[in-house]
N, C-alpha and C. Protein backbone atom coordinates (compact mmCIF):
# COMPACT_ATOMS: atom_id res chain seq x y z
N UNK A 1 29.97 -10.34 -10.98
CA UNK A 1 28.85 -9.58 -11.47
C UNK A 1 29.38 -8.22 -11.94
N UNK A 2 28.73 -8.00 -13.30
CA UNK A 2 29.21 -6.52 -13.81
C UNK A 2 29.15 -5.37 -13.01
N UNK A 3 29.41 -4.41 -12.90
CA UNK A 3 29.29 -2.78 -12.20
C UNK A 3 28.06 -2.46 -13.28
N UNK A 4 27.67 -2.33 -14.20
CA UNK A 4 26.51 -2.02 -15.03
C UNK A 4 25.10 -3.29 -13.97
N UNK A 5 25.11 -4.23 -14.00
CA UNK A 5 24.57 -4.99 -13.58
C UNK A 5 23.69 -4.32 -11.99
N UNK A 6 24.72 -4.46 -11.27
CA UNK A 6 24.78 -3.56 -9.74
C UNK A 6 24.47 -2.55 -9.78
N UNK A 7 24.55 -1.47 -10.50
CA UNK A 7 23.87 -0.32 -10.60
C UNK A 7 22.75 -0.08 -10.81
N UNK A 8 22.35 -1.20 -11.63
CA UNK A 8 20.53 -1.08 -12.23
C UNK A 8 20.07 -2.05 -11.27
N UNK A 9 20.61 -3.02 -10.36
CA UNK A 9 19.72 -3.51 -9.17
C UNK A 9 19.58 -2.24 -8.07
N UNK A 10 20.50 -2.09 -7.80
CA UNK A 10 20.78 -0.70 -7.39
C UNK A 10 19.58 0.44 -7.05
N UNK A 11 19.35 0.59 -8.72
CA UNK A 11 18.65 1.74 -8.83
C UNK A 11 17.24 1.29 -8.97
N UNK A 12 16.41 0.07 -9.28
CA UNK A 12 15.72 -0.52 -8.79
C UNK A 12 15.11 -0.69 -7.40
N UNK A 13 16.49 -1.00 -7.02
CA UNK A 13 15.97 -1.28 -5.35
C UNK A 13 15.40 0.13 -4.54
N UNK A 14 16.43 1.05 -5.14
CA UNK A 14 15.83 2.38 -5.02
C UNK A 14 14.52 2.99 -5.37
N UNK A 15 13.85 2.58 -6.41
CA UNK A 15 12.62 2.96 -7.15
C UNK A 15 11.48 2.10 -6.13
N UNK A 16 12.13 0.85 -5.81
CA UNK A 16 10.71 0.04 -5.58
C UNK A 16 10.68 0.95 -3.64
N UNK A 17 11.97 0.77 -3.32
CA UNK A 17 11.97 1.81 -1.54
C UNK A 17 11.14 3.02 -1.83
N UNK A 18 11.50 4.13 -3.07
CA UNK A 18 10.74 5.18 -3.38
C UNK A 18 9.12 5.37 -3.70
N UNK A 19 8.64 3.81 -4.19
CA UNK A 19 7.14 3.52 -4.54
C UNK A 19 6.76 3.54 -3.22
N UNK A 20 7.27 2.05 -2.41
CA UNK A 20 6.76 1.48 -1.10
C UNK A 20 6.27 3.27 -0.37
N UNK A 21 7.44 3.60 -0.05
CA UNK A 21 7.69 4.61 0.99
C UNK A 21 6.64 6.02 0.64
N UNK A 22 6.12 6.48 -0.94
CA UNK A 22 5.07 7.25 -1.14
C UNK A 22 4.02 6.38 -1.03
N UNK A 23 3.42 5.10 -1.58
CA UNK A 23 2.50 4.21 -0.81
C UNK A 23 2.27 4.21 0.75
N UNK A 24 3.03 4.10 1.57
CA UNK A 24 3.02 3.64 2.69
C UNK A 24 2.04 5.13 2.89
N UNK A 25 2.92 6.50 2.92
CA UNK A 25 2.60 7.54 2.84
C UNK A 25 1.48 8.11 2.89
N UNK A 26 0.59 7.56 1.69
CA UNK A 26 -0.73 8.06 1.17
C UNK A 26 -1.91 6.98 2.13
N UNK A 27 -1.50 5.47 2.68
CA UNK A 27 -1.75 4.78 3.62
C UNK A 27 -2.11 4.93 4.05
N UNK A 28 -1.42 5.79 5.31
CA UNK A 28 -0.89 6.04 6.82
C UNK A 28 -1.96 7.28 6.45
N UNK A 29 -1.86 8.42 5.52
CA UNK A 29 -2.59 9.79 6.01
C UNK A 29 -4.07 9.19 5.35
N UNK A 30 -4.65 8.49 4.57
CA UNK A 30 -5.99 8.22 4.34
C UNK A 30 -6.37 7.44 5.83
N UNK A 31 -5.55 6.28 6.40
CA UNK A 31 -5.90 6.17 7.67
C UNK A 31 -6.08 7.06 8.65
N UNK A 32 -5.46 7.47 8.89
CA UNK A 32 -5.33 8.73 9.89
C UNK A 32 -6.45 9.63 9.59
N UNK A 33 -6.76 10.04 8.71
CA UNK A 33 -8.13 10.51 8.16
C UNK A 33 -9.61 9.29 8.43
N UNK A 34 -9.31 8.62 8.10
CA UNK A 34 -10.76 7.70 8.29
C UNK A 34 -11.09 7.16 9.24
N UNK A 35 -10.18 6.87 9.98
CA UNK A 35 -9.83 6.08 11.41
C UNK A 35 -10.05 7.40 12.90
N UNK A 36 -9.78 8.31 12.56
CA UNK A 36 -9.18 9.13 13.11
C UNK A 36 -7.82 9.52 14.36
N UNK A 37 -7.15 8.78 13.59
CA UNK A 37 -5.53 8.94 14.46
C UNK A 37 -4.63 9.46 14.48
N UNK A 38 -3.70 9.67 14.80
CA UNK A 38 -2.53 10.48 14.57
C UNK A 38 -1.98 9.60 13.37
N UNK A 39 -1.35 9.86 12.81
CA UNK A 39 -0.30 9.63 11.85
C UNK A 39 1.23 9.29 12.66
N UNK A 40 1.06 9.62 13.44
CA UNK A 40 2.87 9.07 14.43
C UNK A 40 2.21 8.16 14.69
N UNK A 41 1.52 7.54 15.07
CA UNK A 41 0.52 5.81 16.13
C UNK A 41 0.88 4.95 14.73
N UNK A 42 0.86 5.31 13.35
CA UNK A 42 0.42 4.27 11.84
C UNK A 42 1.76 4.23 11.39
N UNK A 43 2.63 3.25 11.82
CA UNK A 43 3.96 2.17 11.57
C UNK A 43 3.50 1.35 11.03
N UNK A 44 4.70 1.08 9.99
CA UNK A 44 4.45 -0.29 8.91
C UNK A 44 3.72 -1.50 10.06
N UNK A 45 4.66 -1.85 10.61
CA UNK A 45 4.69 -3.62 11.30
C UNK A 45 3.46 -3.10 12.81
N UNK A 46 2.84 -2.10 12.29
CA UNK A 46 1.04 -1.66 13.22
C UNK A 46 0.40 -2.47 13.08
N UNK A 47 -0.25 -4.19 13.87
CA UNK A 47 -1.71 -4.53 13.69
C UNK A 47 -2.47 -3.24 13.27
N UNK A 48 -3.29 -3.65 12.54
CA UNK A 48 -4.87 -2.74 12.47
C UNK A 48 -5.25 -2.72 13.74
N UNK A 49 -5.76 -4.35 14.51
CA UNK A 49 -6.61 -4.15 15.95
C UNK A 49 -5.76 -3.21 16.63
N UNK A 50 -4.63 -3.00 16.57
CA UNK A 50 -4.10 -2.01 17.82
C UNK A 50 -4.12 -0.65 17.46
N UNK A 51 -4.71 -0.59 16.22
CA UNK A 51 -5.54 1.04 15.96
C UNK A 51 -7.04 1.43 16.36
N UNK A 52 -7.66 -0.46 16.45
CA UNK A 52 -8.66 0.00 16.76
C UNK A 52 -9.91 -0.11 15.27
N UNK A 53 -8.86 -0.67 14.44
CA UNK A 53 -9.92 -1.10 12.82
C UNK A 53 -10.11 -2.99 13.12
N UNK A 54 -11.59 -2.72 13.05
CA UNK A 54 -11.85 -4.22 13.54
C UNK A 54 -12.31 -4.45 11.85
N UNK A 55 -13.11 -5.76 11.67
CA UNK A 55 -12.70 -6.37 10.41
C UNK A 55 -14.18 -5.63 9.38
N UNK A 56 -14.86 -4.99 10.33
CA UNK A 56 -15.78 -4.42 9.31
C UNK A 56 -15.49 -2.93 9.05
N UNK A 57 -14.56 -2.35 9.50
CA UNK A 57 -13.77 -1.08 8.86
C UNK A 57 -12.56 -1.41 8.38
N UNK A 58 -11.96 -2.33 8.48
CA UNK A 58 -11.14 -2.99 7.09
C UNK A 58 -11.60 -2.68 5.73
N UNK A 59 -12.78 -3.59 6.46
CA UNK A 59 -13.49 -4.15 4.92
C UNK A 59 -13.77 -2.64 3.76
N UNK A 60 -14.25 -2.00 4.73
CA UNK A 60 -14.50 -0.91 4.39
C UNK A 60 -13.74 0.29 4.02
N UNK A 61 -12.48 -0.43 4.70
CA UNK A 61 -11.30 0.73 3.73
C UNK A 61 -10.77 0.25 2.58
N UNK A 62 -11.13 -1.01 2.26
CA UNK A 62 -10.51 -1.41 1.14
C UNK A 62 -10.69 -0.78 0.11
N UNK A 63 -12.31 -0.21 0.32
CA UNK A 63 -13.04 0.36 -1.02
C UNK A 63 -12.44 1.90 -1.04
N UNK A 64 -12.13 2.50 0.46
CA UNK A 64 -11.42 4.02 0.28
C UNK A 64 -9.96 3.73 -0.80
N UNK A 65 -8.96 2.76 -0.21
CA UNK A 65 -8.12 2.41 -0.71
C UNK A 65 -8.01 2.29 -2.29
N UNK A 66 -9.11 1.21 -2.56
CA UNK A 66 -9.57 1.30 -4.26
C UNK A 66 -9.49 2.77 -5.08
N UNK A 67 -10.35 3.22 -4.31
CA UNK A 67 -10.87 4.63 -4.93
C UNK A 67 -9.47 5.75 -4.75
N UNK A 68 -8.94 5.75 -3.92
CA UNK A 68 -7.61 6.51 -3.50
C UNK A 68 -6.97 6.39 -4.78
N UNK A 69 -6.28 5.17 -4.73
CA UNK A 69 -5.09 4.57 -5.87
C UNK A 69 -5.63 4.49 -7.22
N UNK A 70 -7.00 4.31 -7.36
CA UNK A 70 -7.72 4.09 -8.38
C UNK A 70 -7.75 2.57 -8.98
N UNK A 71 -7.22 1.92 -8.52
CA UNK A 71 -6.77 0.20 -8.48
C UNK A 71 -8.22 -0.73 -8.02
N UNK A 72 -8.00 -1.79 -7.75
CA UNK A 72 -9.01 -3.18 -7.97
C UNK A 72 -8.13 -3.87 -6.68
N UNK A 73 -7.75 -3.79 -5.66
CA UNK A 73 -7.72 -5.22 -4.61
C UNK A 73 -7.67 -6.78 -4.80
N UNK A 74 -7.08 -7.44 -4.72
CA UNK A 74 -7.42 -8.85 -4.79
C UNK A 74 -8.55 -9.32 -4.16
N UNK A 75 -9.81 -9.29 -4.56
CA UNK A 75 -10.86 -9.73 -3.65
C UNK A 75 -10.18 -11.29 -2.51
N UNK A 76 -10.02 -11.35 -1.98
CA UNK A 76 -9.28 -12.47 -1.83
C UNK A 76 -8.55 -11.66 -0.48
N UNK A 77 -8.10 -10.68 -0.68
CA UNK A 77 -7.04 -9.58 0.39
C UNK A 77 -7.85 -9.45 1.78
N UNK A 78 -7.61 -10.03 2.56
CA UNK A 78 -8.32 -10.23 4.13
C UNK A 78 -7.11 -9.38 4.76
N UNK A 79 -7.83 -8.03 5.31
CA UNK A 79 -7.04 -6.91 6.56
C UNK A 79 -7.19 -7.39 7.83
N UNK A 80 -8.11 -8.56 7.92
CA UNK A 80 -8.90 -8.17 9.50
C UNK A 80 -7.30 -8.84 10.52
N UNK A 81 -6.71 -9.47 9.95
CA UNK A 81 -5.40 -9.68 11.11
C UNK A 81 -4.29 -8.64 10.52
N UNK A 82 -4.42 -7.87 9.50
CA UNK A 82 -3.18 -7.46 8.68
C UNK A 82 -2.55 -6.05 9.61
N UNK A 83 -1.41 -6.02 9.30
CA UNK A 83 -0.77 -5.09 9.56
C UNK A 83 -0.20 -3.58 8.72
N UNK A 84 0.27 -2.29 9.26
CA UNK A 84 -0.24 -1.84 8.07
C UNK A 84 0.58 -1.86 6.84
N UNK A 85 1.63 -2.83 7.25
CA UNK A 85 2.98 -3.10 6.15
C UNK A 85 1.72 -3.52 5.49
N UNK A 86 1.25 -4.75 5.57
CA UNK A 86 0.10 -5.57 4.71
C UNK A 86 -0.56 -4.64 3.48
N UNK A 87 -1.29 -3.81 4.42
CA UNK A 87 -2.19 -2.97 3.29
C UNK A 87 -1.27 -2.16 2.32
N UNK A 88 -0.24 -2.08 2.49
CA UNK A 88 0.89 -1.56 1.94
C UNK A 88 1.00 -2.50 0.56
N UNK A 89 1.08 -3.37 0.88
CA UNK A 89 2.31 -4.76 -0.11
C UNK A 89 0.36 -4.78 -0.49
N UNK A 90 -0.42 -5.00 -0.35
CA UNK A 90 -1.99 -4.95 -1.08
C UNK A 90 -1.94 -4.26 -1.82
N UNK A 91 -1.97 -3.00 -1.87
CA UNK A 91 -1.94 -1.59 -2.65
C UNK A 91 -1.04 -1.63 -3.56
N UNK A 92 0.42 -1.87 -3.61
CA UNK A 92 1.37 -2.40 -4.63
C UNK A 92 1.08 -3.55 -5.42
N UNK A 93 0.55 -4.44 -4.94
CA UNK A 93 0.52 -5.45 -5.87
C UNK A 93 -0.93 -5.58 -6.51
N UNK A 94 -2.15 -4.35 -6.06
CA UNK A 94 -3.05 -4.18 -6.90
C UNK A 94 -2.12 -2.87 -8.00
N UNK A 95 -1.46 -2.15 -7.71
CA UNK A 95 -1.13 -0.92 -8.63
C UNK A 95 -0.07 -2.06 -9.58
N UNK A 96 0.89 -3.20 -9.11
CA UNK A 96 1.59 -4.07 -10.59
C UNK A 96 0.67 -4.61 -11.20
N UNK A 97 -0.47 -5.06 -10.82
CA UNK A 97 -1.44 -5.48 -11.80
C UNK A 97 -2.10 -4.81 -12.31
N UNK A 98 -2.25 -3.76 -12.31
CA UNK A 98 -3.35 -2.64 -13.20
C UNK A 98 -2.80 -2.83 -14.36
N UNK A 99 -3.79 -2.80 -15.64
CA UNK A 99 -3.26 -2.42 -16.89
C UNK A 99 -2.28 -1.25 -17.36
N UNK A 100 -1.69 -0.67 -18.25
CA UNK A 100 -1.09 0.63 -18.11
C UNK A 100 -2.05 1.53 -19.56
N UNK A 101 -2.58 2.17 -19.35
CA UNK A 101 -3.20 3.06 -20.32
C UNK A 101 -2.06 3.30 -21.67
N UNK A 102 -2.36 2.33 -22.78
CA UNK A 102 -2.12 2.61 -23.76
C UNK A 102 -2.07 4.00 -24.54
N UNK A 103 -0.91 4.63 -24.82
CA UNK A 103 -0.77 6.18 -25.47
C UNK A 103 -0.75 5.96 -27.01
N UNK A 104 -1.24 4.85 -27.65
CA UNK A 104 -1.53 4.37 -29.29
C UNK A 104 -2.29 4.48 -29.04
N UNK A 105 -3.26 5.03 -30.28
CA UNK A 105 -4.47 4.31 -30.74
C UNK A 105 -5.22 5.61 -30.54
């Protein structure tokens, strides 16, 4: 494998750690805000139940979440067993599917 090759996985792998890790970020402190918890208690591999978000304040953060990121959810995206890696990898893969605002036209 090229050294050009490796560098741009590389720097990739870096960008997508740098997305995850400001995602996780904005997560953890909108939880910590809505939930009301510390922010040290909200680790990726955190059940929700062991914060104490049962499945009808899930439900209900999905829509904070929406509105946060400005994104659409997979209606389909069930928190009530998720962890908060989960809502994490949710939030990313509603922000790769968003359209990107066209700068033509």
């Amino acid at each position: 494998m090229s050294a050009t090759i490796i560098a741009a996985r590389r720097a990739a792998a870096k960008r997508e750690f740098f997305t995850m890790s400001t995602t996780f970020e904005t997560v953890r402190s909108l939880m910590a805000h809505e939930f009301e918890l510390d922010e040290a208690a909200i680790l990726p591999a955190t059940p929700l139940v062991d914060l104490g978000v049962d499945s009808l304040a899930a439900l209900e953060f999905v829509f904070n979440l929406e509105d946060a990121f400005g994104v659409t959810l997979d209606p389909r995206t069930d928190l009530r067993s998720a962890q908060v890696q989960d809502v994490v990898a949710a939030v990313e893969a509603a922000r790769a599917a968003a359209p990107v605002a066209s700068l033509a036209g």
